[in-house]
PDB file of N, CA and C in Angstrom:
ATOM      1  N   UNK A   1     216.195  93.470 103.450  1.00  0.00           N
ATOM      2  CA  UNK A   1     215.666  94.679 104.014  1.00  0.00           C
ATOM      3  C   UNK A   1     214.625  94.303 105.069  1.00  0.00           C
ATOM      4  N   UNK A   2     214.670  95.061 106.207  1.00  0.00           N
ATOM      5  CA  UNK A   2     213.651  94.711 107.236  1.00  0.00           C
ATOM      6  C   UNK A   2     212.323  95.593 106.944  1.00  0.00           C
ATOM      7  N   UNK A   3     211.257  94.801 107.106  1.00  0.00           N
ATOM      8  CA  UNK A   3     209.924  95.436 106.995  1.00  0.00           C
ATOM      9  C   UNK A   3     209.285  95.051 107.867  1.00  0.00           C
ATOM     10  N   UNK A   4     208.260  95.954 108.260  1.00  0.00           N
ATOM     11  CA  UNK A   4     207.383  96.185 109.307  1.00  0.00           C
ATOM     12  C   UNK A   4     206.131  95.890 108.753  1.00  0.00           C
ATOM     13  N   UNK A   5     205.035  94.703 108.940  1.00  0.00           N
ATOM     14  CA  UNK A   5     203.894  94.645 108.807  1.00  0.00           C
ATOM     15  C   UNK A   5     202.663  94.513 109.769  1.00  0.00           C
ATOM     16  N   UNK A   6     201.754  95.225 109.737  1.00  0.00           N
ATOM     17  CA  UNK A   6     201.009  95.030 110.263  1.00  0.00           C
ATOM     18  C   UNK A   6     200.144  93.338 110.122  1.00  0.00           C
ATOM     19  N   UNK A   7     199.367  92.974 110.806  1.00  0.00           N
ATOM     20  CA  UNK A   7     198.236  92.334 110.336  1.00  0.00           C
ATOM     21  C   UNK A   7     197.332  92.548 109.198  1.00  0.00           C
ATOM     22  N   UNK A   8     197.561  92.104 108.422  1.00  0.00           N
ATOM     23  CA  UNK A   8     196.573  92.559 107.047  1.00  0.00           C
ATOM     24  C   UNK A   8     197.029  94.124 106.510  1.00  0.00           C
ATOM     25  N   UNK A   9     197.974  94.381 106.822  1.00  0.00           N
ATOM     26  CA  UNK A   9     198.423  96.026 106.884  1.00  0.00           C
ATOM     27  C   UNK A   9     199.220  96.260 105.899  1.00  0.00           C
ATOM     28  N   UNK A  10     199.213  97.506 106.117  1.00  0.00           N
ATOM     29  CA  UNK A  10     200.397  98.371 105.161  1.00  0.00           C
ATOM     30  C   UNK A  10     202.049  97.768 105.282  1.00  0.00           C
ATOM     31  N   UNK A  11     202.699  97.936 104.726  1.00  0.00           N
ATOM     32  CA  UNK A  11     204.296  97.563 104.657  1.00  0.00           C
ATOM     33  C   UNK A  11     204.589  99.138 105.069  1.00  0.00           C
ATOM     34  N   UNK A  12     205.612  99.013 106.287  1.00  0.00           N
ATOM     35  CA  UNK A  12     206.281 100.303 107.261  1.00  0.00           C
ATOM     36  C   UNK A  12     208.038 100.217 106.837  1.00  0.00           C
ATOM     37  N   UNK A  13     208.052 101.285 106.737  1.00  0.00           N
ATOM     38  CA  UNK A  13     210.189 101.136 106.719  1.00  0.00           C
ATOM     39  C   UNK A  13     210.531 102.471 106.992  1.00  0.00           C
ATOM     40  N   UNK A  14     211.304 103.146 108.279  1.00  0.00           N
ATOM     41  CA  UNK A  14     211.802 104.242 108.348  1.00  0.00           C
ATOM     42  C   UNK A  14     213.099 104.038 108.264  1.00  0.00           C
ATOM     43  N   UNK A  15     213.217 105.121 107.662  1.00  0.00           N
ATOM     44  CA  UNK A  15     215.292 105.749 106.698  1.00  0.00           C
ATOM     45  C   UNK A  15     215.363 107.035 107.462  1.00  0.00           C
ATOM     46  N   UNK A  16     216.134 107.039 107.844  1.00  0.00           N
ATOM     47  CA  UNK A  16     217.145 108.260 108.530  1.00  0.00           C
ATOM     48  C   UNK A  16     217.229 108.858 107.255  1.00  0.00           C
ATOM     49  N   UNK A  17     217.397 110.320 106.966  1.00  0.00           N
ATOM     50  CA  UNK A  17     217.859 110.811 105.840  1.00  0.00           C
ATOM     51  C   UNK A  17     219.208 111.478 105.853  1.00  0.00           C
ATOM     52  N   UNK A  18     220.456 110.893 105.060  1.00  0.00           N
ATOM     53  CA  UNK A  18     221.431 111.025 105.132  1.00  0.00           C
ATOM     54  C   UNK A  18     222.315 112.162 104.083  1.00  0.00           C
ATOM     55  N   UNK A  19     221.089 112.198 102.925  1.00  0.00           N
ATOM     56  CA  UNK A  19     222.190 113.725 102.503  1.00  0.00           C
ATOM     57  C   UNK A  19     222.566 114.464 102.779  1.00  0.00           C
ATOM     58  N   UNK A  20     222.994 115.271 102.144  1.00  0.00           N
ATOM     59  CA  UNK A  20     223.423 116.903 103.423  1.00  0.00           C
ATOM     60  C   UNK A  20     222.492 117.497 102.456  1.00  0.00           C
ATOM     61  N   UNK A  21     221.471 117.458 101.867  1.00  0.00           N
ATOM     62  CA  UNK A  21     220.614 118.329 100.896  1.00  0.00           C
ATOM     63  C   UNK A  21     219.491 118.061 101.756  1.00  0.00           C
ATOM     64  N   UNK A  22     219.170 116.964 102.181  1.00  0.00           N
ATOM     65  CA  UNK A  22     217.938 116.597 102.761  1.00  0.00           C
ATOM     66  C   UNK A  22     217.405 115.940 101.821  1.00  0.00           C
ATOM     67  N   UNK A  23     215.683 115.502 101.795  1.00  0.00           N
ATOM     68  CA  UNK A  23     215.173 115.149 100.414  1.00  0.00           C
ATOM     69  C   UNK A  23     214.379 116.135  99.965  1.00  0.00           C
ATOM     70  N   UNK A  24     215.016 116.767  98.807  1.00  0.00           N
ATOM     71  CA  UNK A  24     215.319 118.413  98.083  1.00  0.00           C
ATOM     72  C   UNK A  24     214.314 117.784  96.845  1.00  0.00           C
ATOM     73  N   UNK A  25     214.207 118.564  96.062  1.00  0.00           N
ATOM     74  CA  UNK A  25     213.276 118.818  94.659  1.00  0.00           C
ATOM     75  C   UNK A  25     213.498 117.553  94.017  1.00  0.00           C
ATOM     76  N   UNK A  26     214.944 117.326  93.560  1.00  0.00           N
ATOM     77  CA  UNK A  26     215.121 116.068  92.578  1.00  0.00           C
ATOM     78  C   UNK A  26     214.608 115.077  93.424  1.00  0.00           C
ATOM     79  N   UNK A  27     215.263 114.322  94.158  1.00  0.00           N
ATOM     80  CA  UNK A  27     215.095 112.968  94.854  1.00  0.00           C
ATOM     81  C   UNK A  27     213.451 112.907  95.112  1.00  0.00           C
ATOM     82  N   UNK A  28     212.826 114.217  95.367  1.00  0.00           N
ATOM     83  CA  UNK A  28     211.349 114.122  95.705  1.00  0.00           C
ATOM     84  C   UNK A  28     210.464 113.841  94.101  1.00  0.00           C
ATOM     85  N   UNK A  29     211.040 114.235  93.036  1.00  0.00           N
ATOM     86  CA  UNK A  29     210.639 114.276  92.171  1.00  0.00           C
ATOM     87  C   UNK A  29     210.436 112.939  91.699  1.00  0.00           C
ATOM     88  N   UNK A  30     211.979 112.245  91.626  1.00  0.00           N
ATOM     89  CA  UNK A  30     212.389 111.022  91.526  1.00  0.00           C
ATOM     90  C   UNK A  30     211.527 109.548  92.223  1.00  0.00           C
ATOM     91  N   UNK A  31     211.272 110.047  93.175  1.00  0.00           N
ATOM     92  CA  UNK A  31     210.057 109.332  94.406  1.00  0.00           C
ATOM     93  C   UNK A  31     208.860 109.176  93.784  1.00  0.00           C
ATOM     94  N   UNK A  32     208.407 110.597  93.335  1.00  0.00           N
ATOM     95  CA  UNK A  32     207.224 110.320  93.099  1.00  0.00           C
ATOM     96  C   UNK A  32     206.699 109.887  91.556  1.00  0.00           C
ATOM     97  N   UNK A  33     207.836 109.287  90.349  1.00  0.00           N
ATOM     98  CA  UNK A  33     207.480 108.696  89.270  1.00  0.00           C
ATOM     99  C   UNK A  33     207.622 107.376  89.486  1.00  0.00           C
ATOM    100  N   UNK A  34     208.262 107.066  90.770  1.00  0.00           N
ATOM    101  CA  UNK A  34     208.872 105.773  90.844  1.00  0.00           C
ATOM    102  C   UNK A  34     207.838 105.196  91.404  1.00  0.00           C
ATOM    103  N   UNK A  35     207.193 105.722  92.983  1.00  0.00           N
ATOM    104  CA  UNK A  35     206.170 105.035  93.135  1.00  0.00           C
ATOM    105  C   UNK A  35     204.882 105.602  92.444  1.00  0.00           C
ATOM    106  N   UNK A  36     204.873 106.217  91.116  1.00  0.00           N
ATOM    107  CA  UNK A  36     204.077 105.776  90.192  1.00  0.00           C
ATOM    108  C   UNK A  36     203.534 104.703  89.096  1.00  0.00           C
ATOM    109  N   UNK A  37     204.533 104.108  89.303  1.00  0.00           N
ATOM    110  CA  UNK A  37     204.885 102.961  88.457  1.00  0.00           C
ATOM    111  C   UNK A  37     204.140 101.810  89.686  1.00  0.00           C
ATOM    112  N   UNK A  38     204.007 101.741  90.671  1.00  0.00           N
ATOM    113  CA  UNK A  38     203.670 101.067  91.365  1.00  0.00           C
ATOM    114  C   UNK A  38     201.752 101.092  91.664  1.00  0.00           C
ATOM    115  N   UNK A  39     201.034 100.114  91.743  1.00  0.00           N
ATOM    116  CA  UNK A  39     199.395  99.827  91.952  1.00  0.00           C
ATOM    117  C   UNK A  39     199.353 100.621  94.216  1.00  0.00           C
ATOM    118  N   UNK A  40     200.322 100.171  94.121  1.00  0.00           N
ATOM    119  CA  UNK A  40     200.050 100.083  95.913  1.00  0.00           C
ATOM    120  C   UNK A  40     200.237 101.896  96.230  1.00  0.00           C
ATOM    121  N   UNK A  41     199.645 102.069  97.324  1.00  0.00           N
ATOM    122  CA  UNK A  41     199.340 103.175  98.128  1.00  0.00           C
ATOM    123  C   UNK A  41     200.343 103.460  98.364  1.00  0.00           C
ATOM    124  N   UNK A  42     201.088 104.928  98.348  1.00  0.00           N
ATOM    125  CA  UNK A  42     202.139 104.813  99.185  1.00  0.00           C
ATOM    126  C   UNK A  42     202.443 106.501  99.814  1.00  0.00           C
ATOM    127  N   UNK A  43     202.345 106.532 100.915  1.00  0.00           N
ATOM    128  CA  UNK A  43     202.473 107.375 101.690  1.00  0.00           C
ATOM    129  C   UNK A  43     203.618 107.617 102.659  1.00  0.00           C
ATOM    130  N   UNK A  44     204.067 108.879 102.883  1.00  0.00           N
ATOM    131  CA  UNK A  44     205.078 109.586 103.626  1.00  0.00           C
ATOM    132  C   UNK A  44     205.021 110.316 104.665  1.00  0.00           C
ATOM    133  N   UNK A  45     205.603 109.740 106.337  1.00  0.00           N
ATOM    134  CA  UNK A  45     205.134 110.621 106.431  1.00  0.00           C
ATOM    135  C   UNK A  45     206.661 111.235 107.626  1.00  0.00           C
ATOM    136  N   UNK A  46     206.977 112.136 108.459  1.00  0.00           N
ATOM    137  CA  UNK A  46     208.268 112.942 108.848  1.00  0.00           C
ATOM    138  C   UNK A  46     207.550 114.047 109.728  1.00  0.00           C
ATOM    139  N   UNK A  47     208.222 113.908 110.963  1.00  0.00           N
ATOM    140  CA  UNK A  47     207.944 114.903 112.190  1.00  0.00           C
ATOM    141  C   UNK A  47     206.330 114.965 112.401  1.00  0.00           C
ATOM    142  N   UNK A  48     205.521 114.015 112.310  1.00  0.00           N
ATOM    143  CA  UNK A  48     203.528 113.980 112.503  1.00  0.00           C
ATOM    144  C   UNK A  48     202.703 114.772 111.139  1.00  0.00           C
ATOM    145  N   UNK A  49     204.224 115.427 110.011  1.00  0.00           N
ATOM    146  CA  UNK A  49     203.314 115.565 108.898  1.00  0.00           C
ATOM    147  C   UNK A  49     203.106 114.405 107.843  1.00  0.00           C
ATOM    148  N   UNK A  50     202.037 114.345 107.300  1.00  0.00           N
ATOM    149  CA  UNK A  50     201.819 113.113 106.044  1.00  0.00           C
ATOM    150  C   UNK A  50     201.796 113.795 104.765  1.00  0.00           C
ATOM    151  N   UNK A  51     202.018 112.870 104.145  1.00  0.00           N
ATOM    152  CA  UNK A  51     201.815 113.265 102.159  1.00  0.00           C
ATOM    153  C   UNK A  51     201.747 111.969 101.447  1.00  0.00           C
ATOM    154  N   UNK A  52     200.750 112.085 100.578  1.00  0.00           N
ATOM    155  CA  UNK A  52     201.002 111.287  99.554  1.00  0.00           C
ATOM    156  C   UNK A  52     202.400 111.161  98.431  1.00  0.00           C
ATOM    157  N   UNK A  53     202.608 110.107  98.882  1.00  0.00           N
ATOM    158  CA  UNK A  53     204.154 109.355  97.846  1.00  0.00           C
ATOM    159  C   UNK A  53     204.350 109.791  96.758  1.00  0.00           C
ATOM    160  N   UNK A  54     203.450 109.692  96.072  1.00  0.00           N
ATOM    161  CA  UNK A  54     202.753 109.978  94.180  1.00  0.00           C
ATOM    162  C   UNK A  54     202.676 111.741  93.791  1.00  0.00           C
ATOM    163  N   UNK A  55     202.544 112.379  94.930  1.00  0.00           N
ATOM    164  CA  UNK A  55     202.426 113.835  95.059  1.00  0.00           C
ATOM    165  C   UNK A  55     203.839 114.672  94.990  1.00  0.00           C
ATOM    166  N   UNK A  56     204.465 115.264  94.289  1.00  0.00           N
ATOM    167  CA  UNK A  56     205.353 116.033  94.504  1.00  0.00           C
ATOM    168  C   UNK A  56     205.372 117.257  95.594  1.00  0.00           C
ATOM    169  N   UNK A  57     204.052 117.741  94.725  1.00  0.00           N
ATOM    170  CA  UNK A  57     203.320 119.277  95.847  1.00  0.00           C
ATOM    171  C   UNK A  57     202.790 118.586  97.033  1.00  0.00           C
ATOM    172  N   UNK A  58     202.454 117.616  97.579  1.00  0.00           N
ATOM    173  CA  UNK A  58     202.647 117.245  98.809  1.00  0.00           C
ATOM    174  C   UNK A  58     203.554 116.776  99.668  1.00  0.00           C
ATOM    175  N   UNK A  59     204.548 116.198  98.805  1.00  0.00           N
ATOM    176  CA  UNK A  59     205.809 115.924  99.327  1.00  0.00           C
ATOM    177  C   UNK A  59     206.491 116.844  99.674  1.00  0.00           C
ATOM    178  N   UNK A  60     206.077 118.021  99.304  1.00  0.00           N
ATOM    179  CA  UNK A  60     206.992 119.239  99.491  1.00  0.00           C
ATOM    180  C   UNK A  60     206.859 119.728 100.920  1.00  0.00           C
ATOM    181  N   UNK A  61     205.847 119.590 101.657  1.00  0.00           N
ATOM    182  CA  UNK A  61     205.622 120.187 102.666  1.00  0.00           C
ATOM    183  C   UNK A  61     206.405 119.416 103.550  1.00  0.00           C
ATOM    184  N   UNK A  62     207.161 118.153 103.334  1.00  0.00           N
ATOM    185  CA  UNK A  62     207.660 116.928 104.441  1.00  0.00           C
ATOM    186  C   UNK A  62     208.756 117.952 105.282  1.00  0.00           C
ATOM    187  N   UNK A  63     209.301 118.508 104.418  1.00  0.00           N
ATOM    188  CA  UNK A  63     210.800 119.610 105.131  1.00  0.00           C
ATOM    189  C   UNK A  63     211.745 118.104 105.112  1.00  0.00           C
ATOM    190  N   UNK A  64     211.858 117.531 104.708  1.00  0.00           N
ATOM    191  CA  UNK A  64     213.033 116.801 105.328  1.00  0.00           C
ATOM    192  C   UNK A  64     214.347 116.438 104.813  1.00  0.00           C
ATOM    193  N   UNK A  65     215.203 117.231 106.256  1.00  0.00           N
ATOM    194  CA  UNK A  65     216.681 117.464 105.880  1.00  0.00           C
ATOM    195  C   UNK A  65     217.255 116.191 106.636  1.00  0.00           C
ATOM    196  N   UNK A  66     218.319 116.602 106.710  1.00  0.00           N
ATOM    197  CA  UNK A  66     219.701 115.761 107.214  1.00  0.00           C
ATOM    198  C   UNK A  66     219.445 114.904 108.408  1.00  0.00           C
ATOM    199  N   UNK A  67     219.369 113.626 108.622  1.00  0.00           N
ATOM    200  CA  UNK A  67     219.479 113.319 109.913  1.00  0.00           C
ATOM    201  C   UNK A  67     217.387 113.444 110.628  1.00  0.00           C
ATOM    202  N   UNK A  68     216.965 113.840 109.388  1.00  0.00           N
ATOM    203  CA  UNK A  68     215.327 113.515 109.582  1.00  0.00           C
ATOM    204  C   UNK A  68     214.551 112.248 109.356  1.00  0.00           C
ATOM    205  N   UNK A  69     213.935 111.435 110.315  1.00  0.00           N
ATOM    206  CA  UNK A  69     213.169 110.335 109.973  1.00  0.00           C
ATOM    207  C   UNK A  69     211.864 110.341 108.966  1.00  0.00           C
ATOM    208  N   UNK A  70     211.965 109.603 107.652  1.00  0.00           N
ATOM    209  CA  UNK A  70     211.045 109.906 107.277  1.00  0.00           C
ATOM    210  C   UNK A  70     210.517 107.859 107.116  1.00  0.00           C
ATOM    211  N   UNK A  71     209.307 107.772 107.364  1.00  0.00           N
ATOM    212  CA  UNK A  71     208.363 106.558 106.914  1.00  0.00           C
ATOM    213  C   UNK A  71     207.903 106.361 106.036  1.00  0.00           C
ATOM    214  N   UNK A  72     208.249 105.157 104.900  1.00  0.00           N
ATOM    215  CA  UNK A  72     207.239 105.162 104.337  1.00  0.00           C
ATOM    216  C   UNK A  72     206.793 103.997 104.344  1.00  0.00           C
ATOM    217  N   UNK A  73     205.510 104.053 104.020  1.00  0.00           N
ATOM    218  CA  UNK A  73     203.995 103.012 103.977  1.00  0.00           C
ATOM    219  C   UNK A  73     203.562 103.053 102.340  1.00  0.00           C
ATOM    220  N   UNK A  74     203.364 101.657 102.479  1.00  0.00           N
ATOM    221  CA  UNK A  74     202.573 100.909 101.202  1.00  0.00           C
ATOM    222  C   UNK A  74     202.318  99.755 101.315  1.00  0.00           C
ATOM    223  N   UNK A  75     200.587 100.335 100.657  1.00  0.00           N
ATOM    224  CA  UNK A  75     199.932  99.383 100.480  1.00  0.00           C
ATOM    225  C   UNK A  75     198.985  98.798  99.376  1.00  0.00           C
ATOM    226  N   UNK A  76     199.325  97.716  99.379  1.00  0.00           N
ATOM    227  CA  UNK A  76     198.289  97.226  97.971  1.00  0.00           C
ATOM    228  C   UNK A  76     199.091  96.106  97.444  1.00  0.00           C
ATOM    229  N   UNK A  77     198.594  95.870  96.557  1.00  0.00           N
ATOM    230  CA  UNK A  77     198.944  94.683  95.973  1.00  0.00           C
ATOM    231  C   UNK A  77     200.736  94.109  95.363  1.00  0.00           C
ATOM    232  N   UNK A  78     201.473  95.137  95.132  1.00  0.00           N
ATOM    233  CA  UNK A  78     202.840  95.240  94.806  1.00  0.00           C
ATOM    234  C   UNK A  78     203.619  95.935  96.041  1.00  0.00           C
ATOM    235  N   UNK A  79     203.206  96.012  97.197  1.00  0.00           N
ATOM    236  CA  UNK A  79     203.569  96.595  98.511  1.00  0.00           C
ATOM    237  C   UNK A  79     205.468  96.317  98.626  1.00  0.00           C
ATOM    238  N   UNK A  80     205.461  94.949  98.617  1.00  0.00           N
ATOM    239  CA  UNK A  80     207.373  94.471  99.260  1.00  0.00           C
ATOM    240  C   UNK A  80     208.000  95.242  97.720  1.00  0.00           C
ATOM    241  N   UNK A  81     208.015  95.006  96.755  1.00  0.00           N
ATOM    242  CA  UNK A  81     208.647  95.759  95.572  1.00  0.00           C
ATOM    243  C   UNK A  81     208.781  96.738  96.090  1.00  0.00           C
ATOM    244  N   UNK A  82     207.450  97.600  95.813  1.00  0.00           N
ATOM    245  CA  UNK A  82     207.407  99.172  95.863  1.00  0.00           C
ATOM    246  C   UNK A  82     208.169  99.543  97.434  1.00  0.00           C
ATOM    247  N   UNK A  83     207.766  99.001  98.049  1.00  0.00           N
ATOM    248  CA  UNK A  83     208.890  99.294  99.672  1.00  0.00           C
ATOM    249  C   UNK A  83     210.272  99.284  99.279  1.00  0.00           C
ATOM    250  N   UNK A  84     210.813  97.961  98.690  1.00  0.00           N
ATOM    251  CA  UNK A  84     212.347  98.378  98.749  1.00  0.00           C
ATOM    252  C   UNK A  84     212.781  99.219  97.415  1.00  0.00           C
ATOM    253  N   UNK A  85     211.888  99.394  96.579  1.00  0.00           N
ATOM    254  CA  UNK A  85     212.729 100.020  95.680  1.00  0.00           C
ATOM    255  C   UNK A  85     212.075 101.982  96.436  1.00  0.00           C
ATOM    256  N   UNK A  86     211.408 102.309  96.892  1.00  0.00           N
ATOM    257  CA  UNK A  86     211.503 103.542  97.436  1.00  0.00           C
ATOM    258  C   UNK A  86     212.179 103.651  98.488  1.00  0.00           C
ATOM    259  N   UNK A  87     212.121 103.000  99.710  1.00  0.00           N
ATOM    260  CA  UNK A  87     212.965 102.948 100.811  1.00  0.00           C
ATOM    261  C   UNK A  87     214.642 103.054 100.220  1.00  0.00           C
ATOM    262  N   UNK A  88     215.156 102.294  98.799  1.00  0.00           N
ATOM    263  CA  UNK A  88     216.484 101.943  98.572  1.00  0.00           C
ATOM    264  C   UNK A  88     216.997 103.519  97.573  1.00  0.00           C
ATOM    265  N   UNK A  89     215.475 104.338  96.865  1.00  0.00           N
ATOM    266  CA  UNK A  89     216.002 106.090  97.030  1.00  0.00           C
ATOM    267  C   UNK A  89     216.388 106.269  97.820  1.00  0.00           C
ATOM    268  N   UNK A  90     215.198 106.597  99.076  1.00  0.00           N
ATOM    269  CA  UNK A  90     215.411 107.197 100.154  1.00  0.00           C
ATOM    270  C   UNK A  90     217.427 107.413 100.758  1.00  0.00           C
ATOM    271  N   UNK A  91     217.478 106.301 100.556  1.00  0.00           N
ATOM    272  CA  UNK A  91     218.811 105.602 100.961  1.00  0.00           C
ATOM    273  C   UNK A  91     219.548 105.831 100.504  1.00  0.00           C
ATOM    274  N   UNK A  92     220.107 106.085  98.830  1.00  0.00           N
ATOM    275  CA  UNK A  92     220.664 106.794  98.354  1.00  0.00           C
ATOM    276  C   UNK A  92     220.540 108.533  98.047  1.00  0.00           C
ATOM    277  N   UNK A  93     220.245 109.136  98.977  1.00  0.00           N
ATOM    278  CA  UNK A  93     219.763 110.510  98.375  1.00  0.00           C
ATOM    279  C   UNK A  93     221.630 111.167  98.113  1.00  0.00           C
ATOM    280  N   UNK A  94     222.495 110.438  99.049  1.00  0.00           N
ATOM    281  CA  UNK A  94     223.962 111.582  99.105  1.00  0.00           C
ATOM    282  C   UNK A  94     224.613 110.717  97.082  1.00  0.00           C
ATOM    283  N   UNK A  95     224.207 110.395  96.728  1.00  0.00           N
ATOM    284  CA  UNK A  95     224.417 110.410  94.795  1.00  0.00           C
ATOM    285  C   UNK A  95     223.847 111.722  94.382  1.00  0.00           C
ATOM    286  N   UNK A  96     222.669 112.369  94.943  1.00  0.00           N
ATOM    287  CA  UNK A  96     221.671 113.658  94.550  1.00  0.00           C
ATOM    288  C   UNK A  96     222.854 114.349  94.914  1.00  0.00           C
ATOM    289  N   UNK A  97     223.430 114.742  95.947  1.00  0.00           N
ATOM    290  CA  UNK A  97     224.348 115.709  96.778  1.00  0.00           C
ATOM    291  C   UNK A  97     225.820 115.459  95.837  1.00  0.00           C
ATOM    292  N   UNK A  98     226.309 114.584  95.688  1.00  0.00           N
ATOM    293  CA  UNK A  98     227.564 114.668  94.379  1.00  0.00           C
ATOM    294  C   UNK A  98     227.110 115.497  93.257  1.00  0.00           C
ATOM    295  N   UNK A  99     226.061 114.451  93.122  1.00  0.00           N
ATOM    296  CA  UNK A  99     225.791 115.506  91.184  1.00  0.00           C
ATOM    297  C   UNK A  99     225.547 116.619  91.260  1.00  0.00           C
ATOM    298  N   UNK A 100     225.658 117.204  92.199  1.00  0.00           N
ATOM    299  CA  UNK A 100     224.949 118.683  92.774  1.00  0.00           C
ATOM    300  C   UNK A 100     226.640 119.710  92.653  1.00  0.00           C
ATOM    301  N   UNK A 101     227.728 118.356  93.097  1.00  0.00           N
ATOM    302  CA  UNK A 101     228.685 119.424  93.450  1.00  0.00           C
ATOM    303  C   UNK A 101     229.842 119.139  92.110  1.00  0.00           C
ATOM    304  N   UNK A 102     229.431 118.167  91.316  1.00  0.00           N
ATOM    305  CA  UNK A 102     230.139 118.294  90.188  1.00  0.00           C
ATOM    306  C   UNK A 102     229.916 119.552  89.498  1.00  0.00           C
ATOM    307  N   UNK A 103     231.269 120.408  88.664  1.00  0.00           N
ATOM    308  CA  UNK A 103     231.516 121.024  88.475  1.00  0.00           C
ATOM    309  C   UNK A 103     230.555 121.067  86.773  1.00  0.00           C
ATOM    310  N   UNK A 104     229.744 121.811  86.343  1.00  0.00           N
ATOM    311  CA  UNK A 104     228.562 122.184  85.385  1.00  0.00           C
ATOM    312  C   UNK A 104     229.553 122.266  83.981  1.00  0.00           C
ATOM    313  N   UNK A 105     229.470 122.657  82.377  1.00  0.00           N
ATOM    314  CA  UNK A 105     230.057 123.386  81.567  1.00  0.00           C
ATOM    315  C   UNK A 105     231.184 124.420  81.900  1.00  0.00           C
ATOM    316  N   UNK A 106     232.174 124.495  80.955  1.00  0.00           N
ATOM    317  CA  UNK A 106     232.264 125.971  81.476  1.00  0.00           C
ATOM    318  C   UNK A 106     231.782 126.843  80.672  1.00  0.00           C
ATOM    319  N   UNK A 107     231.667 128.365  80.485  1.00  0.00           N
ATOM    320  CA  UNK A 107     231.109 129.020  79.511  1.00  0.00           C
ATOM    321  C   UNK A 107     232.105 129.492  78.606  1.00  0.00           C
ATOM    322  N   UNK A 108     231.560 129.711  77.457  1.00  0.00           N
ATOM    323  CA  UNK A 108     233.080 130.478  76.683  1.00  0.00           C
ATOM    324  C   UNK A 108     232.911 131.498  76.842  1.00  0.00           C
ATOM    325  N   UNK A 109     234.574 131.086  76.822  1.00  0.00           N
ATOM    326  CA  UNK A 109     235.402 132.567  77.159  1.00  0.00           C
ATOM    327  C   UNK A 109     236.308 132.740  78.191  1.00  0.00           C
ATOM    328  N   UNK A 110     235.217 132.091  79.276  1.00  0.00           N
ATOM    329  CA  UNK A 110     235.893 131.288  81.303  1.00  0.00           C
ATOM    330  C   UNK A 110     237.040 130.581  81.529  1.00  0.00           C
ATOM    331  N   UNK A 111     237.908 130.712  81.960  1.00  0.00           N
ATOM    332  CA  UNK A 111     238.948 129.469  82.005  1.00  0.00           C
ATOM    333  C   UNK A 111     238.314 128.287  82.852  1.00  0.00           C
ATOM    334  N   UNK A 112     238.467 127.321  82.607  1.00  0.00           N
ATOM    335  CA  UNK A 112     237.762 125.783  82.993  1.00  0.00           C
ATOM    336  C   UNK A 112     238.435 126.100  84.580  1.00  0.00           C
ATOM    337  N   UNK A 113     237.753 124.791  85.102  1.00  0.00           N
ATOM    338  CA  UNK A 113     237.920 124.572  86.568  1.00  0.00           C
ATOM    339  C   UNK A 113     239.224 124.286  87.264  1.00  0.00           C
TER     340      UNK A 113
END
């Protein structure tokens, strides 16, 4: 994976976002336990807005759909981990968009699919 470092800096990696959901409730949700698990800083940020990584309710404000650049930055002590394993969500978000269109239970009574 290519990473972007500054001098003494944060670890940089922008992902195109490729679902057709965008990054929606789950995947944002998903983001932010993952880089919980992580010591390092990690921030988001898409179109000049920012949010904290770790934040769901800030992540929410990112808007970001299909074909949107989003960055993320981390920093601290577990920085290259925490980069590729969030950057490598990011990357998978169209798995979110299948499980979305698999077909649920059926109810009784319904004829199945």
């Amino acid at each position: 994976m290519v990473q972007q470092k500054a001098m003494n800096g944060p670890l940089r990696h922008t992902v195109i976002i490729t679902g057709v959901r965008g990054f929606h409730m789950r995947p944002m949700s998903d983001f932010a336990q993952l880089a919980a698990r992580f010591k390092s800083k990690v921030t988001l940020s898409c179109e000049g807005r920012i949010s904290n990584g770790k934040s769901i309710l800030e992540m929410m404000g990112l808007i970001a759909q299909q074909g949107s650049e989003v960055t993320v930055e981390v920093d601290g002590p577990d920085a290259p981990a925490a980069l590729d394993a969030l950057v490598g969500l990011l990357q998978n978000l169209k798995r979110y968009s299948d499980e979305d269109d698999l077909p649920g239970p059926t109810p009784p009574g319904l004829p199945g699919p």
